[in-house]
C-alpha atoms as a PDB file:
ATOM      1  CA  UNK A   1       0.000   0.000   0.000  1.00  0.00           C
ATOM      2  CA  UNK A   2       1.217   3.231  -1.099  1.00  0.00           C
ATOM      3  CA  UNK A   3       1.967   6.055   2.162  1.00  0.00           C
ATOM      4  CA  UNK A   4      -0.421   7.353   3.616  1.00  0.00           C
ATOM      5  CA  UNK A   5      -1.045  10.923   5.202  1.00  0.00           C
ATOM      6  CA  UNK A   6      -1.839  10.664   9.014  1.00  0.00           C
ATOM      7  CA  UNK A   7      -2.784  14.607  10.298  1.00  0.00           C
ATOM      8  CA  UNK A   8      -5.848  14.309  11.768  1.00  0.00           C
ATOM      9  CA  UNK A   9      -7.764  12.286   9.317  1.00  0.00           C
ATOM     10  CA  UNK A  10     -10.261   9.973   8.547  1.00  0.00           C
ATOM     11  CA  UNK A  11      -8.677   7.355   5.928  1.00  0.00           C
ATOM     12  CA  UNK A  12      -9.640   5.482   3.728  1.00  0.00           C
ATOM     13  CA  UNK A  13      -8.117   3.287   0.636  1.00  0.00           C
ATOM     14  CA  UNK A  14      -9.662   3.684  -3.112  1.00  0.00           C
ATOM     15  CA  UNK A  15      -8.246   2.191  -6.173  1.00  0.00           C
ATOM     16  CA  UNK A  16      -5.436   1.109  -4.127  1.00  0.00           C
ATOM     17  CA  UNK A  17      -4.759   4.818  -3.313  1.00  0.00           C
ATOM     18  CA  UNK A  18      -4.781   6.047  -0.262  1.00  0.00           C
ATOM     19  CA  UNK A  19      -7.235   9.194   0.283  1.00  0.00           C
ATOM     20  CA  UNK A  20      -7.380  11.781   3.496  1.00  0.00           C
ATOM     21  CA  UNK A  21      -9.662  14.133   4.699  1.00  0.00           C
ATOM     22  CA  UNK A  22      -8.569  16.462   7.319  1.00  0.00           C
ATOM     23  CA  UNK A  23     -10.963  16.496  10.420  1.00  0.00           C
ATOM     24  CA  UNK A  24     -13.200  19.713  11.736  1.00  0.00           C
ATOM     25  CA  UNK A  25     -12.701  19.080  15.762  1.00  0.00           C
ATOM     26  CA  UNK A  26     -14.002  21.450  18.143  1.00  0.00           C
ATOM     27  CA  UNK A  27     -11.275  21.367  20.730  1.00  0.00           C
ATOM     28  CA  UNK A  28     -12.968  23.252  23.605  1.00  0.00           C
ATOM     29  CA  UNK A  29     -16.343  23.758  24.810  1.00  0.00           C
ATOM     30  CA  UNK A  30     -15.759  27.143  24.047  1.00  0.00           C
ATOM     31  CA  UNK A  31     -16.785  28.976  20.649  1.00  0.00           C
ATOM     32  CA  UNK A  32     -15.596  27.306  17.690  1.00  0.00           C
ATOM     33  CA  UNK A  33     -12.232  29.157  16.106  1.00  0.00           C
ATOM     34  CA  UNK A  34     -12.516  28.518  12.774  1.00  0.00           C
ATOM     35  CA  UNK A  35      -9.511  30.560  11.688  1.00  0.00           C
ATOM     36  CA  UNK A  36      -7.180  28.870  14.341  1.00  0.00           C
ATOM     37  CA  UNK A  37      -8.267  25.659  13.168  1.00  0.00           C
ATOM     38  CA  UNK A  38      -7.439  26.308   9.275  1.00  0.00           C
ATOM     39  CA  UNK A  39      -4.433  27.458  10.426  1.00  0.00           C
ATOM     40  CA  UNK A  40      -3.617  24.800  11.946  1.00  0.00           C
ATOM     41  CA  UNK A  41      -4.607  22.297   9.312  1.00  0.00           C
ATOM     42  CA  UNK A  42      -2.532  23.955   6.610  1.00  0.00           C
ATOM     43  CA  UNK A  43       0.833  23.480   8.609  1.00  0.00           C
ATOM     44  CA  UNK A  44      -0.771  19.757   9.297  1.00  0.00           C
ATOM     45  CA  UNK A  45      -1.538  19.411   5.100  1.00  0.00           C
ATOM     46  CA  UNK A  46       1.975  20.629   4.151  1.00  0.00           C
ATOM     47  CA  UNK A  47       3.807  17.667   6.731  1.00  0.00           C
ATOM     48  CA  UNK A  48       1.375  15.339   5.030  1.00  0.00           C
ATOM     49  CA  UNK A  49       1.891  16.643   1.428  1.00  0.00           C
ATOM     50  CA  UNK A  50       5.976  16.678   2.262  1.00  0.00           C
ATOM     51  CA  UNK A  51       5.664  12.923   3.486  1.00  0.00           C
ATOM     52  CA  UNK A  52       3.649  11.478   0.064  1.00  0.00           C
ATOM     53  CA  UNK A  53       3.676  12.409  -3.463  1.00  0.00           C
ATOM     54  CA  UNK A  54       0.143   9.949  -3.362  1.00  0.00           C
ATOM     55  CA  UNK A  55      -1.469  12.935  -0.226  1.00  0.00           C
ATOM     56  CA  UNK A  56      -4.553  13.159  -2.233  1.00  0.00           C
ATOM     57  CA  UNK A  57      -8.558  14.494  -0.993  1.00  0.00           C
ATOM     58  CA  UNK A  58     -11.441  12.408  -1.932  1.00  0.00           C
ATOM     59  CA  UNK A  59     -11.376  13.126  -5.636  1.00  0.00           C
ATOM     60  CA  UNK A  60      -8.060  12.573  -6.005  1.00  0.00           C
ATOM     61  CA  UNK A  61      -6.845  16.144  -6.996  1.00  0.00           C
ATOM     62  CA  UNK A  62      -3.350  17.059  -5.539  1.00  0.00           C
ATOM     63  CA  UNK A  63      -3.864  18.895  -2.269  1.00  0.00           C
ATOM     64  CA  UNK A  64      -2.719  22.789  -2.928  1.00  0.00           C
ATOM     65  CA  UNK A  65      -2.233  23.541   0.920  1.00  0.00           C
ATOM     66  CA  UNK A  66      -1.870  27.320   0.587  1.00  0.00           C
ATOM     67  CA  UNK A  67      -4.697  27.674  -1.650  1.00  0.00           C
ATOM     68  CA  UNK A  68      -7.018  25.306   0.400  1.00  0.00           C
ATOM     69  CA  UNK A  69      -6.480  26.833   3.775  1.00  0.00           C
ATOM     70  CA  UNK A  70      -4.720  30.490   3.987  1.00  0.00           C
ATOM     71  CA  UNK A  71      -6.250  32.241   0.935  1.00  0.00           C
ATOM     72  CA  UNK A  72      -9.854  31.525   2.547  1.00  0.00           C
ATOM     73  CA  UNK A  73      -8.813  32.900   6.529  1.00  0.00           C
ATOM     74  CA  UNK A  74      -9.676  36.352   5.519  1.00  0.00           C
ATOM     75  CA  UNK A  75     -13.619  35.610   5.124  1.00  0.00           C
ATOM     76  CA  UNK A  76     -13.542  32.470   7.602  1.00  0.00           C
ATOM     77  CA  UNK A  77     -15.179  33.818  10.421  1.00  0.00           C
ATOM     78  CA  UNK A  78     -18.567  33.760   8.684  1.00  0.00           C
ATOM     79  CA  UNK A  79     -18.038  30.585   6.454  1.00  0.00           C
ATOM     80  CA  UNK A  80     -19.662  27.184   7.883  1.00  0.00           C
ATOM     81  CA  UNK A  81     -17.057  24.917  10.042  1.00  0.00           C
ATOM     82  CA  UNK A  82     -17.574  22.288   7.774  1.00  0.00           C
ATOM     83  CA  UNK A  83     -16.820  23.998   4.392  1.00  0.00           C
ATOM     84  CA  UNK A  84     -13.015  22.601   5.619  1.00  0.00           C
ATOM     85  CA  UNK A  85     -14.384  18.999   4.709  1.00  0.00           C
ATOM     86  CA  UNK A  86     -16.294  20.422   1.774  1.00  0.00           C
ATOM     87  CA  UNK A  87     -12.868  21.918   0.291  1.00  0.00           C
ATOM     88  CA  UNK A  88     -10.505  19.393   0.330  1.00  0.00           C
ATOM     89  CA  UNK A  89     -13.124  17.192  -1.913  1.00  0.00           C
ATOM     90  CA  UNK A  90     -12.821  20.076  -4.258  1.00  0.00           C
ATOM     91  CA  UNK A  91     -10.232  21.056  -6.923  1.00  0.00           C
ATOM     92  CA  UNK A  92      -7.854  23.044  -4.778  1.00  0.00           C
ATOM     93  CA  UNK A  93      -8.648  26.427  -6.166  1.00  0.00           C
ATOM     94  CA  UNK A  94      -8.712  29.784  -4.774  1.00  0.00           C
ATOM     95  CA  UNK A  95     -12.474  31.229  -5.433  1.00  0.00           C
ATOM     96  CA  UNK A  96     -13.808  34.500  -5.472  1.00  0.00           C
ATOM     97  CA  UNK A  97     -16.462  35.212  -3.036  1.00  0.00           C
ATOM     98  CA  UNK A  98     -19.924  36.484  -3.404  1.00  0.00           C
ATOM     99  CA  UNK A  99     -22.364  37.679  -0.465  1.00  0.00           C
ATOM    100  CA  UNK A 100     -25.607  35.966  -1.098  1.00  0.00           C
ATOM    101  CA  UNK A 101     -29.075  36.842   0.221  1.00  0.00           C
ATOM    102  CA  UNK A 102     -28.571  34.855   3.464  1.00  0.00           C
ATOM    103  CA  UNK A 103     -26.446  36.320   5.925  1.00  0.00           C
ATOM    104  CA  UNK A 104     -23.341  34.765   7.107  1.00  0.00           C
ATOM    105  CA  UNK A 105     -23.142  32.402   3.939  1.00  0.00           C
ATOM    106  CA  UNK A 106     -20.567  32.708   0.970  1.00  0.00           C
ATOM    107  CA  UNK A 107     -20.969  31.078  -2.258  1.00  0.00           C
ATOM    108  CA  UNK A 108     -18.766  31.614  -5.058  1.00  0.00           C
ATOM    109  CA  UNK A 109     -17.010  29.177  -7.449  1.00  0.00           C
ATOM    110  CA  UNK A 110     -19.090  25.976  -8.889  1.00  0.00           C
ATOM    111  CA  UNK A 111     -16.896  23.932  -7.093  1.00  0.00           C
ATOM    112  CA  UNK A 112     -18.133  25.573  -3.689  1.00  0.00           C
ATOM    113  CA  UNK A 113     -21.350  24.797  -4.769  1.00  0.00           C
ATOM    114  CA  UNK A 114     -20.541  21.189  -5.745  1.00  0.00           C
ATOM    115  CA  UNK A 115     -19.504  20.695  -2.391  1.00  0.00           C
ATOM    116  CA  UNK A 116     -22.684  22.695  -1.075  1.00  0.00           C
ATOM    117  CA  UNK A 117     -24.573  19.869  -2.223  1.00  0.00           C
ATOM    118  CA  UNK A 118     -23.279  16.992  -1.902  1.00  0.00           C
ATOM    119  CA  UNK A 119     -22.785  17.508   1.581  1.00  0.00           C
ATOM    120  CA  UNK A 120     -26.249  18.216   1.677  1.00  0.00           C
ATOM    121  CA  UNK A 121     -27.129  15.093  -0.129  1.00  0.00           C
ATOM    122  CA  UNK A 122     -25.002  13.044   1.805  1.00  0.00           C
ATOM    123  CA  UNK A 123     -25.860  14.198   5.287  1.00  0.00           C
ATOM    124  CA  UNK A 124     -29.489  14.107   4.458  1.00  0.00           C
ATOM    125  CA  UNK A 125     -29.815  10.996   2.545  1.00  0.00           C
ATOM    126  CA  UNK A 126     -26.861   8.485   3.316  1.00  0.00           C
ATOM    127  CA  UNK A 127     -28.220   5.310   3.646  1.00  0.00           C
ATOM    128  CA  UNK A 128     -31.364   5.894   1.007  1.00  0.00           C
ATOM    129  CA  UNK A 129     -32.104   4.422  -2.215  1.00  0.00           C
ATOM    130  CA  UNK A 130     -30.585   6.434  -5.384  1.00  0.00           C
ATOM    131  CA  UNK A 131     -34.117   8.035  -6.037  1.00  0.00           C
ATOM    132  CA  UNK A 132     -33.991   9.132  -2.286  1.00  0.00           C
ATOM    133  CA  UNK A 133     -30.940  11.098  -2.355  1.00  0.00           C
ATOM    134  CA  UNK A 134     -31.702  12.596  -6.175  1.00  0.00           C
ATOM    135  CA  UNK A 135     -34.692  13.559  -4.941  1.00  0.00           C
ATOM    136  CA  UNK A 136     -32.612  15.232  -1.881  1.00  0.00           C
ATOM    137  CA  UNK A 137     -30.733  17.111  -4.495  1.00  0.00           C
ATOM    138  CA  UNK A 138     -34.199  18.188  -6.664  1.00  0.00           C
ATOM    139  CA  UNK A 139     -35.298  19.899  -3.270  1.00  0.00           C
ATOM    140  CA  UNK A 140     -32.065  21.263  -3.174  1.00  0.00           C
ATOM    141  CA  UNK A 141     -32.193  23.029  -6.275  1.00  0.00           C
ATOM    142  CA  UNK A 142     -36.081  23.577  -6.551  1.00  0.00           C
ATOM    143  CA  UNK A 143     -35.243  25.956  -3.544  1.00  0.00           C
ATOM    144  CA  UNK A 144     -32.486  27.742  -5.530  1.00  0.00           C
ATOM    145  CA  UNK A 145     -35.001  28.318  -8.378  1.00  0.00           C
ATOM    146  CA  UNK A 146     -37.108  29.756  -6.387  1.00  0.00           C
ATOM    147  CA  UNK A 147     -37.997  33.194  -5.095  1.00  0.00           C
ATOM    148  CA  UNK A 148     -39.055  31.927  -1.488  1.00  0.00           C
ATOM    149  CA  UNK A 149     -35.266  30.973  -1.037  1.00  0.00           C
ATOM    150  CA  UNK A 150     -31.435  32.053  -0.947  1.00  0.00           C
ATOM    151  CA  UNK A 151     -30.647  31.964  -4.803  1.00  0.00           C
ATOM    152  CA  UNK A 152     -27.406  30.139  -4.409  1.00  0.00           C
ATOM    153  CA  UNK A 153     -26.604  26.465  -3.511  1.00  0.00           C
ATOM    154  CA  UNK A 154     -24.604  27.094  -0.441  1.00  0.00           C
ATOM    155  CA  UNK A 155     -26.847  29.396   1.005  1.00  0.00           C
ATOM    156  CA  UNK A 156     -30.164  27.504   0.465  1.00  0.00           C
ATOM    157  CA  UNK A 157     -27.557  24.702   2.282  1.00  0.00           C
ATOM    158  CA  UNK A 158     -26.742  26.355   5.177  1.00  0.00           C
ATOM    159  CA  UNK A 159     -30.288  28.675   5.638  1.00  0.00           C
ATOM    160  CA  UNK A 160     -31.086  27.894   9.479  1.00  0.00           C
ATOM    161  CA  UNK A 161     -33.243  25.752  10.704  1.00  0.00           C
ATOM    162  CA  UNK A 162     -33.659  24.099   7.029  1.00  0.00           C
ATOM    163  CA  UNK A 163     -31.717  21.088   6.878  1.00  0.00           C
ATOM    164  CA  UNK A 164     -30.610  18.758  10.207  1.00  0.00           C
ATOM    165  CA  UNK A 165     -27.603  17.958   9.655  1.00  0.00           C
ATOM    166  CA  UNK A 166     -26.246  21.812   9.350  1.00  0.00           C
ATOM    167  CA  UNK A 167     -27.732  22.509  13.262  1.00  0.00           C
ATOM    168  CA  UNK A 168     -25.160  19.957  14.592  1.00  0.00           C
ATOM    169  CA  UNK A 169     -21.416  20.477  15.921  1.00  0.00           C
ATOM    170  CA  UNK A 170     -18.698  20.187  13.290  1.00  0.00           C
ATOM    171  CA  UNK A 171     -17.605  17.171  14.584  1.00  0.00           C
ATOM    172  CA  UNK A 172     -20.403  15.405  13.277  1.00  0.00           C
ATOM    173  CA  UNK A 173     -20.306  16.856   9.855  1.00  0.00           C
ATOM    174  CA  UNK A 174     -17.148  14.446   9.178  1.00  0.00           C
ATOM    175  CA  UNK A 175     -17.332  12.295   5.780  1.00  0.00           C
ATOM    176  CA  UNK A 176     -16.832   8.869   7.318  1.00  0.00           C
ATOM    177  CA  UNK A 177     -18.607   6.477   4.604  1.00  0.00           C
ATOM    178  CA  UNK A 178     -16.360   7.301   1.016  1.00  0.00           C
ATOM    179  CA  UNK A 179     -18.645   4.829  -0.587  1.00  0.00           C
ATOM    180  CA  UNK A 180     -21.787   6.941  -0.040  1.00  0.00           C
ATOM    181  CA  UNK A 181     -19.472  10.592  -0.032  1.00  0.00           C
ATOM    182  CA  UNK A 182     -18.213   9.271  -3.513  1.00  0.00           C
ATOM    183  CA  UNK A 183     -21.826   9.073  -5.037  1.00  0.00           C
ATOM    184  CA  UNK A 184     -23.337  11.798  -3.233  1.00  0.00           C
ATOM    185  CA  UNK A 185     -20.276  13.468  -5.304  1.00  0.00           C
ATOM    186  CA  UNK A 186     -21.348  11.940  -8.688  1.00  0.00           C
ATOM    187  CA  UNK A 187     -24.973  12.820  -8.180  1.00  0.00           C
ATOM    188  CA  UNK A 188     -24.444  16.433  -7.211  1.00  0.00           C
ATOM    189  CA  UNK A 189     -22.172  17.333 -10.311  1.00  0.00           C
ATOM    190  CA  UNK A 190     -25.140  15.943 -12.625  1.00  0.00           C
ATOM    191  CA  UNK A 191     -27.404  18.340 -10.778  1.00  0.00           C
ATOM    192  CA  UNK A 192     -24.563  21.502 -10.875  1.00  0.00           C
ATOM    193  CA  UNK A 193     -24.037  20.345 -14.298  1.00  0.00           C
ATOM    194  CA  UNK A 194     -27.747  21.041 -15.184  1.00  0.00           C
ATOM    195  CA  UNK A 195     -29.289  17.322 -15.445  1.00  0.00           C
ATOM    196  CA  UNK A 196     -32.481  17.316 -13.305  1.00  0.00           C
ATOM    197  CA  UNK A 197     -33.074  13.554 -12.191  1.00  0.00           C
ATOM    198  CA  UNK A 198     -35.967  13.664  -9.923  1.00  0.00           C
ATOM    199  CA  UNK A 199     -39.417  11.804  -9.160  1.00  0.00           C
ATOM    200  CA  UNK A 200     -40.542  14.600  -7.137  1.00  0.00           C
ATOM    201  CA  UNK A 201     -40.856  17.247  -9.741  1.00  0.00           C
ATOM    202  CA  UNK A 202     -41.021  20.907  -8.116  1.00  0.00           C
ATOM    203  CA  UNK A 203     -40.702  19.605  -4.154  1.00  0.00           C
ATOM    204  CA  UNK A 204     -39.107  22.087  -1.667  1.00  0.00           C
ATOM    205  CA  UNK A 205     -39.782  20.368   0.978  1.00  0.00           C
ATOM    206  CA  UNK A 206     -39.406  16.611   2.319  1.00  0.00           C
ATOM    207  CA  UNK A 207     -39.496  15.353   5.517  1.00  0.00           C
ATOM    208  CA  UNK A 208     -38.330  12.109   7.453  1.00  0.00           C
ATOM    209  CA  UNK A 209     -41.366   9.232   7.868  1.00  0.00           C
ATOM    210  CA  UNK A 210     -40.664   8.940  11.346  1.00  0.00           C
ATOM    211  CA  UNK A 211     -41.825  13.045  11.904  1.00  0.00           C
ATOM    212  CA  UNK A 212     -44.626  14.840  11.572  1.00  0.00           C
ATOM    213  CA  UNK A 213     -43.835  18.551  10.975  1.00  0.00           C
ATOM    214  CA  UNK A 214     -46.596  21.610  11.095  1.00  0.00           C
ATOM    215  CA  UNK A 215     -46.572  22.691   7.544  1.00  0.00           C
ATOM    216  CA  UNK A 216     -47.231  19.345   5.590  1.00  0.00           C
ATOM    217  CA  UNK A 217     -50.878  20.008   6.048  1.00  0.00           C
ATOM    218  CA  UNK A 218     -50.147  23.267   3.781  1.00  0.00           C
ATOM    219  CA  UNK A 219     -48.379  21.434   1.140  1.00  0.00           C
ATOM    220  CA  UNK A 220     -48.814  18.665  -1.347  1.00  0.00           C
ATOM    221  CA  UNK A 221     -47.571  15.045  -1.688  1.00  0.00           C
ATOM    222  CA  UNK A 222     -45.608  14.201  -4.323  1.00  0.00           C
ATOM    223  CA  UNK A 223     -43.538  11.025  -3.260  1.00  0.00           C
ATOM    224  CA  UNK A 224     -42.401   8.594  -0.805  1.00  0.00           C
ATOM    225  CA  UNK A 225     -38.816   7.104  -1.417  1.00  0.00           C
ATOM    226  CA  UNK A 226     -37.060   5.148   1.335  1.00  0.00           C
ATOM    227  CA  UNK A 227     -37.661   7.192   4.496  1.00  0.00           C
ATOM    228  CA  UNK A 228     -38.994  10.495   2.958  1.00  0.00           C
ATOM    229  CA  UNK A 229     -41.856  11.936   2.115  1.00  0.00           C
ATOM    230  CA  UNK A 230     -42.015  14.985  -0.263  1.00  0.00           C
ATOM    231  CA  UNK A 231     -43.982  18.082  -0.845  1.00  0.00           C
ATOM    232  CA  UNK A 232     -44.810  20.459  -3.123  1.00  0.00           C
ATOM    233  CA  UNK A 233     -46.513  23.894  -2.212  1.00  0.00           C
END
């Protein structure tokens, strides 16, 4: 097996590769220092990058660790603590931000928003059939379409109180399962890309069968795939 890189990672192997991502840990009980943290992952990236040609992130691009971590400290404060887990599945590139209509959320290059959603669509739907999490991904971008909504993948992401996973602590928003990361990957670049797969034509909303929220009274079913149901307004 080729070398691996050890700095605070989850591992995995892949086509005989071996493939990192660096961990989001809060370290205190404190308020979560973003910047410290990125800071502290770069110097940990460049030790791993120094000790393997083969240091690669979950799509295999070469990690860039200056580009990755330092060029994004200047707007960190207000980015999400897991947009550290959603770079390093990117191309390592250095994107130009944009304010969007929800406050405290940056979108910018289509690789940000690649990783927008499939975090979204792997938090929300690991574990579901294939129509389950492309339906995860319609809602997804139903919402950007529309006027009720941030217009911009990461922000519809990360609106509060929208999706579950996004209320939790960093540490939870760790890819552990590569399998599922990998395809929540392939189905959110057909989706960036323009391809609409979807059962659940103009859904915005979707909900877990085990809940019963207030507004599904005020909206209309459209589907039920693996444990979700799914509304239209």
């Amino acid at each position: 097996m080729e070398a691996q890189c050890r700095p605070r990672q989850a591992e995995a192997v892949r086509d005989n590769r071996a493939v990192s991502v660096f961990r989001v840990e809060q370290e205190s009980l404190g308020p979560y220092n973003y910047a410290k943290d990125m800071a502290k992952n770069s110097v940990s990236c460049h030790k791993a990058a120094e000790s393997s040609e083969n240091c690669t992130n979950l799509v295999q691009f070469s990690l860039d660790c200056d580009r990755i971590f330092m060029n994004t400290t200047s707007s960190v404060q207000i980015l999400p603590a897991a947009l550290l887990a959603i770079v390093l599945a990117l191309p390592a590139i250095a994107a130009e931000s944009v304010q969007t209509k929800e406050p405290g959320v940056l979108a910018s290059s289509p690789g940000q928003e690649l990783g927008c959603l499939a975090m979204n669509i792997y938090h929300e739907g690991r574990g579901e059939p294939i129509q389950g999490r492309e339906a995860i991904a319609s809602v997804t971008m139903n919402r950007v379409r529309s006027d009720r909504y941030p217009d911009t993948v990461c922000a519809v992401v990360w609106q509060r109180k929208q999706f579950s996973w996004t209320g939790t602590s960093p540490r939870y928003h760790v890819i552990t399962d590569f399998k599922s990361w990998q395809e929540a990957l392939e189905i959110a670049r057909l989706f960036i890309n323009g391809t609409m797969i979807t059962t659940v034509g103009n859904a915005t909303h979707y909900h877990a069968t085990s809940v019963r929220p207030y507004w599904r009274d005020r909206t209309k079913l459209v589907a039920h795939l693996g444990r979700h149901y799914f509304y239209a307004l």
